[in-house]
C-alpha atoms as a PDB file:
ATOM      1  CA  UNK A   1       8.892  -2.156 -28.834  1.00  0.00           C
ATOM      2  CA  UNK A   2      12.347  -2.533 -28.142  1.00  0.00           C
ATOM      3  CA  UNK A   3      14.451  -0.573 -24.797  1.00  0.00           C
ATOM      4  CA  UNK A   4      16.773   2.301 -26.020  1.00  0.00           C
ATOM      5  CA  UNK A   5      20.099   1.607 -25.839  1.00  0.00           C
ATOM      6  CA  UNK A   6      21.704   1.573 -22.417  1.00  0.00           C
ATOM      7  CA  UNK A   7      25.339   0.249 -21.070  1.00  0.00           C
ATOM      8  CA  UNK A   8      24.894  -2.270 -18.692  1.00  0.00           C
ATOM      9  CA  UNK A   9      26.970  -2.652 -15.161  1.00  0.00           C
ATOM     10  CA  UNK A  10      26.745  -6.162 -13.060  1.00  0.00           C
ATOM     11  CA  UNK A  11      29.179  -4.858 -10.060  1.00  0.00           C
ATOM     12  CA  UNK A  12      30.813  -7.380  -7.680  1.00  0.00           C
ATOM     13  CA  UNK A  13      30.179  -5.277  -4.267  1.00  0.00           C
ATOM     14  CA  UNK A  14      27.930  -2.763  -2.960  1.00  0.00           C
ATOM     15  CA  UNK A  15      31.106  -0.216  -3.127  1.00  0.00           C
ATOM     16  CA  UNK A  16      31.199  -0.798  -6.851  1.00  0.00           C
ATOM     17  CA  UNK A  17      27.347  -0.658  -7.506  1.00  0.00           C
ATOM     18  CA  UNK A  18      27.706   2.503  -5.696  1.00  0.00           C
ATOM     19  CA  UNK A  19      30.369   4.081  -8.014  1.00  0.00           C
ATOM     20  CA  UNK A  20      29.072   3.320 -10.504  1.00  0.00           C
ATOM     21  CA  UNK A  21      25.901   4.735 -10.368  1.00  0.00           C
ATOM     22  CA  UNK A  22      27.794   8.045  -8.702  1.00  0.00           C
ATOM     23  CA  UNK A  23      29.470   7.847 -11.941  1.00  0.00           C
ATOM     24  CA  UNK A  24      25.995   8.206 -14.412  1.00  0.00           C
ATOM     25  CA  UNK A  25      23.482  10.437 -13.386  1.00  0.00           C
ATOM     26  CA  UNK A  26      21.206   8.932 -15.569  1.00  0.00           C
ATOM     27  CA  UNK A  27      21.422   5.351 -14.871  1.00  0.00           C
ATOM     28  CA  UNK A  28      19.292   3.270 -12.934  1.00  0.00           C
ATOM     29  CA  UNK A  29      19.350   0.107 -10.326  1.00  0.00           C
ATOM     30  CA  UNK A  30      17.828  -3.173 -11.619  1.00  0.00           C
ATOM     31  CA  UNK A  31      16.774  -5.588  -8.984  1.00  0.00           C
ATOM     32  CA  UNK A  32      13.847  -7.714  -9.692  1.00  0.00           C
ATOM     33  CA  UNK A  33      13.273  -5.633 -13.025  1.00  0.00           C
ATOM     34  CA  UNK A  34       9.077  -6.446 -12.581  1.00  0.00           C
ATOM     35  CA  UNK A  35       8.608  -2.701 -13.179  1.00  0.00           C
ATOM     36  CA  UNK A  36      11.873  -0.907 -14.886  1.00  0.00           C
ATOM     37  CA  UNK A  37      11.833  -4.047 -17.244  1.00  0.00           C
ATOM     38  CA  UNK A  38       8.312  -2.913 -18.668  1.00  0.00           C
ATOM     39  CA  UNK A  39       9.128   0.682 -18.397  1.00  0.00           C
ATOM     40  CA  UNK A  40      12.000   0.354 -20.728  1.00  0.00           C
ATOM     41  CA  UNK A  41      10.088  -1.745 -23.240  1.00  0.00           C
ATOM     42  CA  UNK A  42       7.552   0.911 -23.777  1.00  0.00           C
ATOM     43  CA  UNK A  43      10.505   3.121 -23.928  1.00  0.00           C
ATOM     44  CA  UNK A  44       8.788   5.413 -20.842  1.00  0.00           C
ATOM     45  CA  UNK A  45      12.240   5.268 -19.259  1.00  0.00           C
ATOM     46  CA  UNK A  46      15.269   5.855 -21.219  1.00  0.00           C
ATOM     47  CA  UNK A  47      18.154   4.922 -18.550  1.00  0.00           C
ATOM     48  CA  UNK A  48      21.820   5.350 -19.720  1.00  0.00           C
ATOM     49  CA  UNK A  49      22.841   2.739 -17.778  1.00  0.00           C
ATOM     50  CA  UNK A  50      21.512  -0.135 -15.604  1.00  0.00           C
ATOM     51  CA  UNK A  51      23.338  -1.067 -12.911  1.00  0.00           C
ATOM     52  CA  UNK A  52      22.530  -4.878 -11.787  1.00  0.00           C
ATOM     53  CA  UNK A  53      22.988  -5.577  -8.213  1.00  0.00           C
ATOM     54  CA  UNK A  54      21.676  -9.285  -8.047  1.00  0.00           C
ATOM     55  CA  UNK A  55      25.518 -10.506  -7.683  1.00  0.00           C
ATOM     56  CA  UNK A  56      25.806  -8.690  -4.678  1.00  0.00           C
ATOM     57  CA  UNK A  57      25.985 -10.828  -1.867  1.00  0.00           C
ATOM     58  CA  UNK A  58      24.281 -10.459   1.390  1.00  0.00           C
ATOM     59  CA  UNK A  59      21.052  -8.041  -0.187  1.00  0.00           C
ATOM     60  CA  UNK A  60      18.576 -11.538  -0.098  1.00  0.00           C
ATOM     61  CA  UNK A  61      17.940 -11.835   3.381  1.00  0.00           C
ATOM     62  CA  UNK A  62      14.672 -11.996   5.510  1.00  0.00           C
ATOM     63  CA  UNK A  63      15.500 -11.114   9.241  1.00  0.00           C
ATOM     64  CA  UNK A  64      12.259 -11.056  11.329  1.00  0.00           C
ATOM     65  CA  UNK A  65      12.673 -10.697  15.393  1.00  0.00           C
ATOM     66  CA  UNK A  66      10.466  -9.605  17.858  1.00  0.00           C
ATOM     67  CA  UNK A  67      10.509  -5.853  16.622  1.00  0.00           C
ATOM     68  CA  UNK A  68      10.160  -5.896  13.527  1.00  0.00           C
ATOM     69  CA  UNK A  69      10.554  -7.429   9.992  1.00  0.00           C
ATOM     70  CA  UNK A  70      13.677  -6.330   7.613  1.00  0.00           C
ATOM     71  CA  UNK A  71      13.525  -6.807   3.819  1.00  0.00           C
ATOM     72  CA  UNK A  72      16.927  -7.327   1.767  1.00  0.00           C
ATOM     73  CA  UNK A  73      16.664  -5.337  -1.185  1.00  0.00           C
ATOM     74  CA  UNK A  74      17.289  -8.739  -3.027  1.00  0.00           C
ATOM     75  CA  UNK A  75      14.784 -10.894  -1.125  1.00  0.00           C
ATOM     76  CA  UNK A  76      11.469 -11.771  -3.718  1.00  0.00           C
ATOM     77  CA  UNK A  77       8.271 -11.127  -2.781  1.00  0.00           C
ATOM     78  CA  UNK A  78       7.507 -14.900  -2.973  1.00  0.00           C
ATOM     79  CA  UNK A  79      10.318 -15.426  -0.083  1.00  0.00           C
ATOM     80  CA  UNK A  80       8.727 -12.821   2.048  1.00  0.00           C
ATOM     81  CA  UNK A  81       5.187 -13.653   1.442  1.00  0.00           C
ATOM     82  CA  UNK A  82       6.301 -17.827   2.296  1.00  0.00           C
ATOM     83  CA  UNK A  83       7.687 -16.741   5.417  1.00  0.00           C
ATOM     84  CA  UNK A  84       5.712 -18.082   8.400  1.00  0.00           C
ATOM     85  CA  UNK A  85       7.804 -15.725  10.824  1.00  0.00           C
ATOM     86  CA  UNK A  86       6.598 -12.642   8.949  1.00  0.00           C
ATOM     87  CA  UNK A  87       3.434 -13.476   8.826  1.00  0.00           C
ATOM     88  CA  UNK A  88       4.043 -14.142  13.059  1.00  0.00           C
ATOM     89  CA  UNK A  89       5.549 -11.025  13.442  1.00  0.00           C
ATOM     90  CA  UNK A  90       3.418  -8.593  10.868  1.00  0.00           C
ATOM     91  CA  UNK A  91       0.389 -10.235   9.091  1.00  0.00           C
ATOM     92  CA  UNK A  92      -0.249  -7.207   7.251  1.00  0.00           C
ATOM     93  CA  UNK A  93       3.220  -7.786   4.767  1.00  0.00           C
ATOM     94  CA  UNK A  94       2.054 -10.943   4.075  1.00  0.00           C
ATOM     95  CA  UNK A  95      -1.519 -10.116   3.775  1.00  0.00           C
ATOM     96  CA  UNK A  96      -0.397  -7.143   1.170  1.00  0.00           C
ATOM     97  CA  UNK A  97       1.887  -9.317  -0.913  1.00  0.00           C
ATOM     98  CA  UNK A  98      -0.769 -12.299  -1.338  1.00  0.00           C
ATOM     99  CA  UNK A  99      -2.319  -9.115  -3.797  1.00  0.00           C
ATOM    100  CA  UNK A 100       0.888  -8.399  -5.477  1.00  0.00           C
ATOM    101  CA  UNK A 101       0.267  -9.445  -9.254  1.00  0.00           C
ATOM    102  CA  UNK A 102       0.907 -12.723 -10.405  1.00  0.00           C
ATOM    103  CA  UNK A 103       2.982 -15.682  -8.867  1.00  0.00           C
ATOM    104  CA  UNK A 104       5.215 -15.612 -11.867  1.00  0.00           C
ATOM    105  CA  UNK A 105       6.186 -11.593 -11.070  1.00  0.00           C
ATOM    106  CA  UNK A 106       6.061 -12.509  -7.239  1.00  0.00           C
ATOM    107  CA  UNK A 107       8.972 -15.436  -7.803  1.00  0.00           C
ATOM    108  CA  UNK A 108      11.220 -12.391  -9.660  1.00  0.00           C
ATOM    109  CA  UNK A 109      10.306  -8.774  -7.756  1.00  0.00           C
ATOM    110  CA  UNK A 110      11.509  -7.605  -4.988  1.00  0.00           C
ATOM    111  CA  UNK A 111       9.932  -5.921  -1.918  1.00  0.00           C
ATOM    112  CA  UNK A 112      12.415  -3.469  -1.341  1.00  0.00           C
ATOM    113  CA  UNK A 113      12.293  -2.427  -5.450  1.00  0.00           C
ATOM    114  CA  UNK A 114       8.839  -2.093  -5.175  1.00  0.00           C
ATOM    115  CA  UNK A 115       9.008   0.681  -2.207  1.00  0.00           C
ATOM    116  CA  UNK A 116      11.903   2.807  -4.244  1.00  0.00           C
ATOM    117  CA  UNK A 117       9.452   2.457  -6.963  1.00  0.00           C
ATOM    118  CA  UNK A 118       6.818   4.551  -5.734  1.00  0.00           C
ATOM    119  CA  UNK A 119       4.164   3.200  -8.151  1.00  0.00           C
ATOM    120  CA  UNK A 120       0.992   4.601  -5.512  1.00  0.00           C
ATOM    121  CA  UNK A 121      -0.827   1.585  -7.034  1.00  0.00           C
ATOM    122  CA  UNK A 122       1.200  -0.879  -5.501  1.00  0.00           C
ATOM    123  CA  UNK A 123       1.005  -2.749  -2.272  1.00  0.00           C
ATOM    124  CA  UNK A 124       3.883  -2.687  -0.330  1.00  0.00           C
ATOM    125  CA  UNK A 125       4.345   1.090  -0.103  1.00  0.00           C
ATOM    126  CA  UNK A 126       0.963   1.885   1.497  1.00  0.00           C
ATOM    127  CA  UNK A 127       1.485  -0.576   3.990  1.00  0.00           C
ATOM    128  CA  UNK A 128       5.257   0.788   4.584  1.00  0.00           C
ATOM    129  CA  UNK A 129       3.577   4.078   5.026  1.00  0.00           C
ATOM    130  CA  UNK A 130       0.540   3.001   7.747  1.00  0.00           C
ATOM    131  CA  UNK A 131       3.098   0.921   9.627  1.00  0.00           C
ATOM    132  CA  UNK A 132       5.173   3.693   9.685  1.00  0.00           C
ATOM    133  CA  UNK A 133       8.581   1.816   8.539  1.00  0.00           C
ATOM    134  CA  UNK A 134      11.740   2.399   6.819  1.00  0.00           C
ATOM    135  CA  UNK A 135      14.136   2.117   4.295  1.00  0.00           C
ATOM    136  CA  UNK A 136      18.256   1.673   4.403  1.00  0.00           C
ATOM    137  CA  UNK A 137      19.795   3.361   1.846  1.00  0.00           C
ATOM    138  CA  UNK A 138      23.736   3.442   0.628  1.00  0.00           C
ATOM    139  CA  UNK A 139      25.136   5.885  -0.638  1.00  0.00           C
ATOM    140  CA  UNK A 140      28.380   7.646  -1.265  1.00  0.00           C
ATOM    141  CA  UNK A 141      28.158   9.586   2.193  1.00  0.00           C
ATOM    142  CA  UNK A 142      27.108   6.669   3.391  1.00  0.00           C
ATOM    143  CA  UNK A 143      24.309   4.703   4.913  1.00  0.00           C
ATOM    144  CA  UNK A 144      21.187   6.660   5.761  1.00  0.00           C
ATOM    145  CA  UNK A 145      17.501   5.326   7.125  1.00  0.00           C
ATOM    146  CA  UNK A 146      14.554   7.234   5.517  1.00  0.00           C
ATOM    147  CA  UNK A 147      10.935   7.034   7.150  1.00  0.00           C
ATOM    148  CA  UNK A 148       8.203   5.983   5.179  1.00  0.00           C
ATOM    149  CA  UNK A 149       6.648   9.559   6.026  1.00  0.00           C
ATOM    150  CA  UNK A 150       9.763  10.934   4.257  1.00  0.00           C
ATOM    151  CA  UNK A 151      10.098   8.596   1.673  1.00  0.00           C
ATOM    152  CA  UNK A 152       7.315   8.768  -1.178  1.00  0.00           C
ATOM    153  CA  UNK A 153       7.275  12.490  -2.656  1.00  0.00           C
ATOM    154  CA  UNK A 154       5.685  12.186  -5.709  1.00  0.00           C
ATOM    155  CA  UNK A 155       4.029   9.763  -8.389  1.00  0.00           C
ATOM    156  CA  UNK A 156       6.798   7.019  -9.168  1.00  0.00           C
ATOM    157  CA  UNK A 157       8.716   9.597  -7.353  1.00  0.00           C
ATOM    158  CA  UNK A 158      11.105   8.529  -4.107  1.00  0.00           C
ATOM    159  CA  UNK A 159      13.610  10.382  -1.710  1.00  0.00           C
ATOM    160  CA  UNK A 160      16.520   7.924  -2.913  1.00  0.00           C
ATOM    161  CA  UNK A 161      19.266   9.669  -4.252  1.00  0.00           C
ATOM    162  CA  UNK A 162      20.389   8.361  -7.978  1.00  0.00           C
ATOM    163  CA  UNK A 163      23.481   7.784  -6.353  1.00  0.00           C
ATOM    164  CA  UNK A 164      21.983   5.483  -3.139  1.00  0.00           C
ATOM    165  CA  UNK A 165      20.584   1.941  -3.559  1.00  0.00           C
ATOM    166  CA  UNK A 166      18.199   0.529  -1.423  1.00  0.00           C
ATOM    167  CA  UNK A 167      19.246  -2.013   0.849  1.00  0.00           C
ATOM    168  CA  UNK A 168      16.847  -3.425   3.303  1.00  0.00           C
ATOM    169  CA  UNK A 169      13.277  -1.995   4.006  1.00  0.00           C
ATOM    170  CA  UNK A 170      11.543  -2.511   7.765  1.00  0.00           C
ATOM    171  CA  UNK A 171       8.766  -3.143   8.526  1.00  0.00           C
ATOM    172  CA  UNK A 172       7.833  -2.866  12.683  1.00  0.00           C
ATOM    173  CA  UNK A 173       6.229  -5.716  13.963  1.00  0.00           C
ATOM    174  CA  UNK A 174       2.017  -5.940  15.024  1.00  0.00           C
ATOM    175  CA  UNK A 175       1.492  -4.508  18.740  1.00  0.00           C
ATOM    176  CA  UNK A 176      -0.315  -6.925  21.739  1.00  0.00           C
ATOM    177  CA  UNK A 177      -3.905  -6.461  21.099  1.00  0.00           C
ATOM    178  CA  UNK A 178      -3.468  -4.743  17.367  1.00  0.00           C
ATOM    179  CA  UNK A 179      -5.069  -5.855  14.081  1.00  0.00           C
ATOM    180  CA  UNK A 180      -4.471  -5.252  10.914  1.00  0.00           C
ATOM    181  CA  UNK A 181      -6.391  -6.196   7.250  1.00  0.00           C
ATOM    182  CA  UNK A 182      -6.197  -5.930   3.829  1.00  0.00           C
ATOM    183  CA  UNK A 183      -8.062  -5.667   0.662  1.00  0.00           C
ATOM    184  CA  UNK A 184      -8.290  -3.853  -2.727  1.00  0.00           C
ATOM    185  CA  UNK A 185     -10.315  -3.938  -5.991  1.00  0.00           C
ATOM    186  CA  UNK A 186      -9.167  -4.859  -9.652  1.00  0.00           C
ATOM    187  CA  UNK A 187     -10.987  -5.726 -12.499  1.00  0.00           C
ATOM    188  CA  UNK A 188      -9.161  -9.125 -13.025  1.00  0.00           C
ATOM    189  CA  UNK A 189      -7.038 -10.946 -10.670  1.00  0.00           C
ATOM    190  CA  UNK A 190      -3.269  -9.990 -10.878  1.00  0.00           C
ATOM    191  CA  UNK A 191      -4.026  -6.115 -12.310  1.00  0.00           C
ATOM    192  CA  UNK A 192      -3.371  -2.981 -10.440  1.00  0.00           C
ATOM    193  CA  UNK A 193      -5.857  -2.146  -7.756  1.00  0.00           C
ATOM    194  CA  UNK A 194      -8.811   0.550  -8.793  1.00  0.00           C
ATOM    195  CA  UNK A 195      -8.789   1.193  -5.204  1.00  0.00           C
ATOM    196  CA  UNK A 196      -7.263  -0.791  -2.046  1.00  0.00           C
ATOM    197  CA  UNK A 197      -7.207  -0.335   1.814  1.00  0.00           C
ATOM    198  CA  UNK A 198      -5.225  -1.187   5.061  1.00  0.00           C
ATOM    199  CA  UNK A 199      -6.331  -1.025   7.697  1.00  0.00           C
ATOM    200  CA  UNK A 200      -4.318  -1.155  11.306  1.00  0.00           C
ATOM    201  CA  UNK A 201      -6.476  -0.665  14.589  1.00  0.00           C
ATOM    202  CA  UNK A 202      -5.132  -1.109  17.907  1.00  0.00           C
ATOM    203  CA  UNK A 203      -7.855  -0.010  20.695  1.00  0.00           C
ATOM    204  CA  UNK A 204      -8.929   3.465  20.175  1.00  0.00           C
ATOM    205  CA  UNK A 205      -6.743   4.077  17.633  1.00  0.00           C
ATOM    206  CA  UNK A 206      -7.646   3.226  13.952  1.00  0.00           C
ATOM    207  CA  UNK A 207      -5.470   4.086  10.871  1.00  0.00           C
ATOM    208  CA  UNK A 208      -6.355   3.599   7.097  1.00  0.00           C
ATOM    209  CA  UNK A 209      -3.389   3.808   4.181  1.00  0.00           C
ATOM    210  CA  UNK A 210      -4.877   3.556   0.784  1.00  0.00           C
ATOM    211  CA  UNK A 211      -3.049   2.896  -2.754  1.00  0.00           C
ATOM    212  CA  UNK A 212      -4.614   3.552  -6.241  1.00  0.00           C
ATOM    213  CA  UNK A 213      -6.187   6.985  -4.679  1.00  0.00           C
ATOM    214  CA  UNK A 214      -3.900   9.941  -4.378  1.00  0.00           C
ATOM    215  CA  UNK A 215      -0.273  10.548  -6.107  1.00  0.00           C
ATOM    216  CA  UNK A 216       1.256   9.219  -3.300  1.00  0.00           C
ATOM    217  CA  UNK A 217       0.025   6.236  -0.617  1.00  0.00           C
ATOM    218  CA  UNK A 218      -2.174   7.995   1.948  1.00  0.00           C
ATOM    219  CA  UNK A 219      -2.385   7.609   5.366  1.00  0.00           C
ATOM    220  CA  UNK A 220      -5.807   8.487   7.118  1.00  0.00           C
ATOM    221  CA  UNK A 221      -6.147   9.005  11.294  1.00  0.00           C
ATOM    222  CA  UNK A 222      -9.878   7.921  11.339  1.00  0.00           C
ATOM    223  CA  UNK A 223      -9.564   7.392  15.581  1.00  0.00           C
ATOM    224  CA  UNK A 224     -12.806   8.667  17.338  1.00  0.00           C
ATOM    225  CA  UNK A 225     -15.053   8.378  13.940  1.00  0.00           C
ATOM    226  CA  UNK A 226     -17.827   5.705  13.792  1.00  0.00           C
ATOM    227  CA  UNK A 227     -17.178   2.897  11.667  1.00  0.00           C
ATOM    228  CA  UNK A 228     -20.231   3.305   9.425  1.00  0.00           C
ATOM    229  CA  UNK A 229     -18.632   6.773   8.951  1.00  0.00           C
ATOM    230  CA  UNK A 230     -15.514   6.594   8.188  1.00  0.00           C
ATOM    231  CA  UNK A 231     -15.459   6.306   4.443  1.00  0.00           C
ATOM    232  CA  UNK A 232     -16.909   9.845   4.132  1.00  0.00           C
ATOM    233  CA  UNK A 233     -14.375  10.766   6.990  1.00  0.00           C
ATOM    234  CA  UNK A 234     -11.560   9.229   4.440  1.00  0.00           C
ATOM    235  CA  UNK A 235     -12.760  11.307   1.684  1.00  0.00           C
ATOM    236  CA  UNK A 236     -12.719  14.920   3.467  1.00  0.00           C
ATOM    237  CA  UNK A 237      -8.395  13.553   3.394  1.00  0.00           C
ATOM    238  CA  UNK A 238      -8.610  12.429  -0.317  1.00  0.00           C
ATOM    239  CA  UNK A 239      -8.648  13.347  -3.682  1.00  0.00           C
ATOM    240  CA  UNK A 240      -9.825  10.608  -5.420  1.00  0.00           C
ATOM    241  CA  UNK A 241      -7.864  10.775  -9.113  1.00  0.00           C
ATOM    242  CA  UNK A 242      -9.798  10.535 -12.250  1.00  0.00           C
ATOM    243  CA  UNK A 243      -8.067   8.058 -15.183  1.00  0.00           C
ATOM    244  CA  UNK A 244      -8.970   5.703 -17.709  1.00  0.00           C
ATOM    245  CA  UNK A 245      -9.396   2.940 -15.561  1.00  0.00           C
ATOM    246  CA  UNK A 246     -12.156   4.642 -12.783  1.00  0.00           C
ATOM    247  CA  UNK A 247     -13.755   7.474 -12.448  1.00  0.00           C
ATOM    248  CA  UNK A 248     -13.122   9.848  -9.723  1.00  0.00           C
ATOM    249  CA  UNK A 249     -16.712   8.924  -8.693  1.00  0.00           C
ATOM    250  CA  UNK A 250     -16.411   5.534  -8.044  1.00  0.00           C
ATOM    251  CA  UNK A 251     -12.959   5.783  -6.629  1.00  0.00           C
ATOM    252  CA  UNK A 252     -14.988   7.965  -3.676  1.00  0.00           C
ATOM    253  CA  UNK A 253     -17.269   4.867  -3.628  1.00  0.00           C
ATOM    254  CA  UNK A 254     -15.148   2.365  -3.581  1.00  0.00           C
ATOM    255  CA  UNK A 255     -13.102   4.449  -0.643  1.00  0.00           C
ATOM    256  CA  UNK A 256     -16.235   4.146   1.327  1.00  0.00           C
ATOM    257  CA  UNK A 257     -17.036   0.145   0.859  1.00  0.00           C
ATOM    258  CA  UNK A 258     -13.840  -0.413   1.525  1.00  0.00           C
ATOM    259  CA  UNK A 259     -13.385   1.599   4.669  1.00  0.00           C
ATOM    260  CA  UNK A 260     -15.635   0.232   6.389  1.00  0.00           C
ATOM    261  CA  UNK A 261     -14.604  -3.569   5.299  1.00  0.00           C
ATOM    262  CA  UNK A 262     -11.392  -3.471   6.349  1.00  0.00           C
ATOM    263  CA  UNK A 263     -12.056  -1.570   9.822  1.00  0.00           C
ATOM    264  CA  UNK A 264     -14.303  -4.221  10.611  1.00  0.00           C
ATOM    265  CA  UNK A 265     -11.540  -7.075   9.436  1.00  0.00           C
ATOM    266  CA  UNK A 266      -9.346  -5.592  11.319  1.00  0.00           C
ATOM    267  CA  UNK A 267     -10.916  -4.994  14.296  1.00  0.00           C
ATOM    268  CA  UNK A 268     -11.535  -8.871  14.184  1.00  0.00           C
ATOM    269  CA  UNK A 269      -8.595  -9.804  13.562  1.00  0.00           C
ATOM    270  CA  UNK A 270      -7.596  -8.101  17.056  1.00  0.00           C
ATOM    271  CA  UNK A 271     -10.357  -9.934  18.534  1.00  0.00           C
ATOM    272  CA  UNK A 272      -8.927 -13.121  17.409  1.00  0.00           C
ATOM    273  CA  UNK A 273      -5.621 -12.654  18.336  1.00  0.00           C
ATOM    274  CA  UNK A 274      -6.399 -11.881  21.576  1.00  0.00           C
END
C-alpha cells in the first residue's frame, strides 16, 4: 500500500519549519520517519503535509554534563545509545535504547521523535516518564519545556501543539548511590515489547515505569513494599490491556516477573556503583 497524497516541505530554519506547519493544521513533522513512515504506508495517517526538518542545523546534538543528558530532536538513537558519556551520566537511556528495534531503525530514528510519538510500547518514553524529564518545544509563541508528567495524554497521543516541534528532550542524570535497570519481553528480538520494566531505586525509594501495559507509560511508587511483593503492588496501579498480541492475563504475569527482576537489577546496580 501506497501513502495518500501529501505536499511535502524541507524548510531551511527552525522559523520556517515553524510556519509552515502554523500554516497546515493537518500536516505533520518528519524526523527519523521509523514510525510516521509506516503509518503512512498503511495509510493509518493521512497527513496533508510533511514538514522535513533534517536540514535544520543545530537539532543533532548530544550534550551530556553533570546534570543531566539533552537529546537534539535530530540526534539517532544509535548516536545516543554509542555515547560513553550518557551511559556515565544516565545508564538507564542507554540501557532502554540497546531494546529499541533493530540496528538498521536505530541508525535512522530519533530519540526525541520517539517521545512526541507517544507509542506506550516504546522505550524511551517510559523511561522519560520514571526519570521525570523533559521536552523543549518551539512554537509560534515560542519556546516552552513540558514535563514528562505533562507530556503523554493519550495512546500515540502527546501535549505538542501541531504547530510546535520538538527540539531537544532531557533526560536528568543518575543520583550518588542510585540504580537503575531495564528489561522487557517480545516474542522475537527487535518487536514491540508484550510487557517491559524500569526500574530506578535510590535507598528507600523505589520507582517502576512500565511500557506495553496501560494507554500511556506508567509510573509506579512501590517505596516501603517488599520486593517479592511488588508485582501484585504494581497491579493494584495497572490495567493490564487485552490485544492480539497478550492477553490481559499474562500481561498481569509478566508485570509481576518482571517487577521483581528489575528491582533486584537495580538495586545491584547501586551496589556496584557504590
Amino acid at each position: 500500500m501506497k501513502p495518500a497524497p501529501f505536499d511535502y516541505r524541507r524548510p531551511g530554519t527552525l522559523a520556517e519549519a515553524v510556519a509552515a506547519l502554523a500554516g497546515e493544521p493537518n500536516a505533520k513533522v518528519l524526523a527519523g520517519g521509523q514510525s510516521l513512515v509506516p503509518l503512512l504506508s498503511m495509510r493509518l495517517a493521512a497527513p496533508a503535509m510533511l514538514v522535513d526538518i533534517n536540514g535544520l542545523p543545530g537539532l543533532d546534538t548530544i550534550s551530556v554534563e553533570e546534570g543531566g543528558v539533552r537529546v537534539g530532536a535530530l540526534a539517532r538513537h544509535a548516536a545516543v545509545l554509542a555515547s560513553p558519556d550518557v551511559r556515565r551520566v544516565q545508564p538507564l537511556v542507554s540501557l532502554a535504547l540497546a531494546n529499541v528495534a533493530h540496528a538498521t531503525i536505530r541508525n535512522r530514528g530519533t530519540t526525541v521523535g520517539s517521545l512526541v510519538h507517544a507509542d506506550a510500547a516504546a522505550e524511551m518514553p517510559v523511561v522519560l516518564s520514571l526519570l521525570g524529564g523533559s521536552v523543549d518545544v518551539e512554537g509560534p509563541a515560542g519556546r516552552r519545556t513540558i514535563p514528562a508528567d505533562e507530556l503523554f495524554v493519550g495512546p500515540l497521543e502527546s501535549s505538542v501543539h501541531h504547530d510546535e516541534i520538538a527540539v531537544s528532550a532531557f533526560f536528568p542524570a543518575l543520583a550518588d548511590g542510585a540504580g537503575v535497570a531495564f528489561e522487557e519481553i517480545a516474542r522475537r528480538h527487535g518487536d514491540y515489547a508484550l510487557v517491559g520494566a524500569a526500574a530506578l531505586v535510590d535507598g528507600d525509594e523505589v520507582s517502576v515505569g512500565y511500557l506495553s501495559v496501560s494507554d500511556v507509560p506508567t509510573v509506579v511508587d512501590l517505596s516501603g513494599v517488599p520486593i517479592d511483593e511488588m508485582g501484585e503492588a504494581a497491579l493494584e496501579r495497572l490495567e493490564p490491556a487485552e490485544d492480539i498480541h497478550a492477553t490481559a492475563a499474562y500481561r498481569a504475569q509478566l508485570v509481576r516477573v518482571l517487577t521483581t527482576r528489575v528491582v533486584r537489577s537495580a538495586y545491584d546496580h547501586a551496589e556496584g556503583r557504590a
